[in-house]
Protein backbone atom coordinates (compact mmCIF):
# COMPACT_ATOMS: atom_id res chain seq x y z
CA UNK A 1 -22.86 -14.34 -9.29
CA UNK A 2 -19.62 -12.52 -9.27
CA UNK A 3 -20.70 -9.15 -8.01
CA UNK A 4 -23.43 -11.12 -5.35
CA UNK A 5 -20.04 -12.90 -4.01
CA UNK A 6 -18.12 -9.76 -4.15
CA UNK A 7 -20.10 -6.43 -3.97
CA UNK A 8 -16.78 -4.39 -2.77
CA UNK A 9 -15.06 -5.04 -5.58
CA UNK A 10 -15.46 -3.62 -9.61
CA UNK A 11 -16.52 -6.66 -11.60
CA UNK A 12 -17.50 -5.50 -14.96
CA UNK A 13 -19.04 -7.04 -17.93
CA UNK A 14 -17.32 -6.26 -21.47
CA UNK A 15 -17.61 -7.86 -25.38
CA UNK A 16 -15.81 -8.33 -28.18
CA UNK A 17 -16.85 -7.10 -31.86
CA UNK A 18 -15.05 -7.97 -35.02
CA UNK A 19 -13.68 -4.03 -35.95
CA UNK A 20 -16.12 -2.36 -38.76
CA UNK A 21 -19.26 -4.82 -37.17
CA UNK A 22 -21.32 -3.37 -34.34
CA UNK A 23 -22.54 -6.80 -32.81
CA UNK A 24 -20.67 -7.75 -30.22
CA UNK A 25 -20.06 -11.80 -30.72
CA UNK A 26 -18.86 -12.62 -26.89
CA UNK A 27 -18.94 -11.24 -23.46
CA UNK A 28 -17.30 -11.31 -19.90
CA UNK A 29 -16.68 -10.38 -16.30
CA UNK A 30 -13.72 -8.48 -15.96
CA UNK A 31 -11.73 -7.57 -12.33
CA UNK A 32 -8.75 -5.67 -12.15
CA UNK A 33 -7.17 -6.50 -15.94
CA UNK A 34 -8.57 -10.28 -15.69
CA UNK A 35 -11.36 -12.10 -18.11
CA UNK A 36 -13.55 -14.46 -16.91
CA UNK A 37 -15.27 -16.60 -19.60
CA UNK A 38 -15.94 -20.45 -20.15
CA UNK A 39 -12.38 -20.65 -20.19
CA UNK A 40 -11.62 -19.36 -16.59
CA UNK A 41 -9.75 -16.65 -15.93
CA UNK A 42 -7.15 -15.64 -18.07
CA UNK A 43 -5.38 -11.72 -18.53
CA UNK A 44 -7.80 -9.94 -20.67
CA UNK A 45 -4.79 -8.04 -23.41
CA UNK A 46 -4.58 -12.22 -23.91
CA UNK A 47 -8.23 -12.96 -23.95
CA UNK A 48 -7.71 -9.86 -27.12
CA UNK A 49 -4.79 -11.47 -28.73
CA UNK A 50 -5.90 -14.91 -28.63
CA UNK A 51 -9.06 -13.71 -30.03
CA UNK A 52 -7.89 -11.93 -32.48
CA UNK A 53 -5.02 -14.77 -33.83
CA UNK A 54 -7.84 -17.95 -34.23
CA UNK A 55 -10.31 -15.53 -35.99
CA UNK A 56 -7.73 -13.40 -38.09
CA UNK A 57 -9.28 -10.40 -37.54
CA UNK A 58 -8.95 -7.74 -35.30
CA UNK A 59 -11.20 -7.37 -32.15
CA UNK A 60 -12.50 -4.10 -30.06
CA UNK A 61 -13.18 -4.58 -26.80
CA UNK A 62 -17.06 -3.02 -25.94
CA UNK A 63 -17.96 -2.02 -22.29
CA UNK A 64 -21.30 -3.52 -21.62
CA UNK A 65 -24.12 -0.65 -20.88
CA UNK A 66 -24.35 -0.29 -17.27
CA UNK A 67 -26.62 -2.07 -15.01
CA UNK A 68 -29.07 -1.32 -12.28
């Protein structure tokens, strides 16, 4: 929905993976350094920290494959 409301502008789609696993466990829109998930929008370094503090492990952000 986000890049049929806005097709000028570079929505992307990233995930998170624990570090060491290769399955990403939760993905995103991203805009200009912003997250968009069921929680809203929120900065996406915070989206990693946050993230990373309730599961006590650390996170690596994965680009999604692109999309035609």
């Amino acid at each position: 929905m986000c890049r049929d409301t806005y097709p000028d502008r570079p929505i992307g789609v990233a995930g998170l993976r624990f570090a060491g696993q290769s399955q990403v466990f939760h993905v995103y829109a991203t805009w200009a350094g912003w997250a968009f998930d069921h929680a809203g929008w929120n900065r996406e370094a915070h989206l990693l920290a946050i993230t990373a503090c309730r599961t006590s492990t650390r996170v690596i952000r994965s680009p999604a494959p692109a999309t035609t």
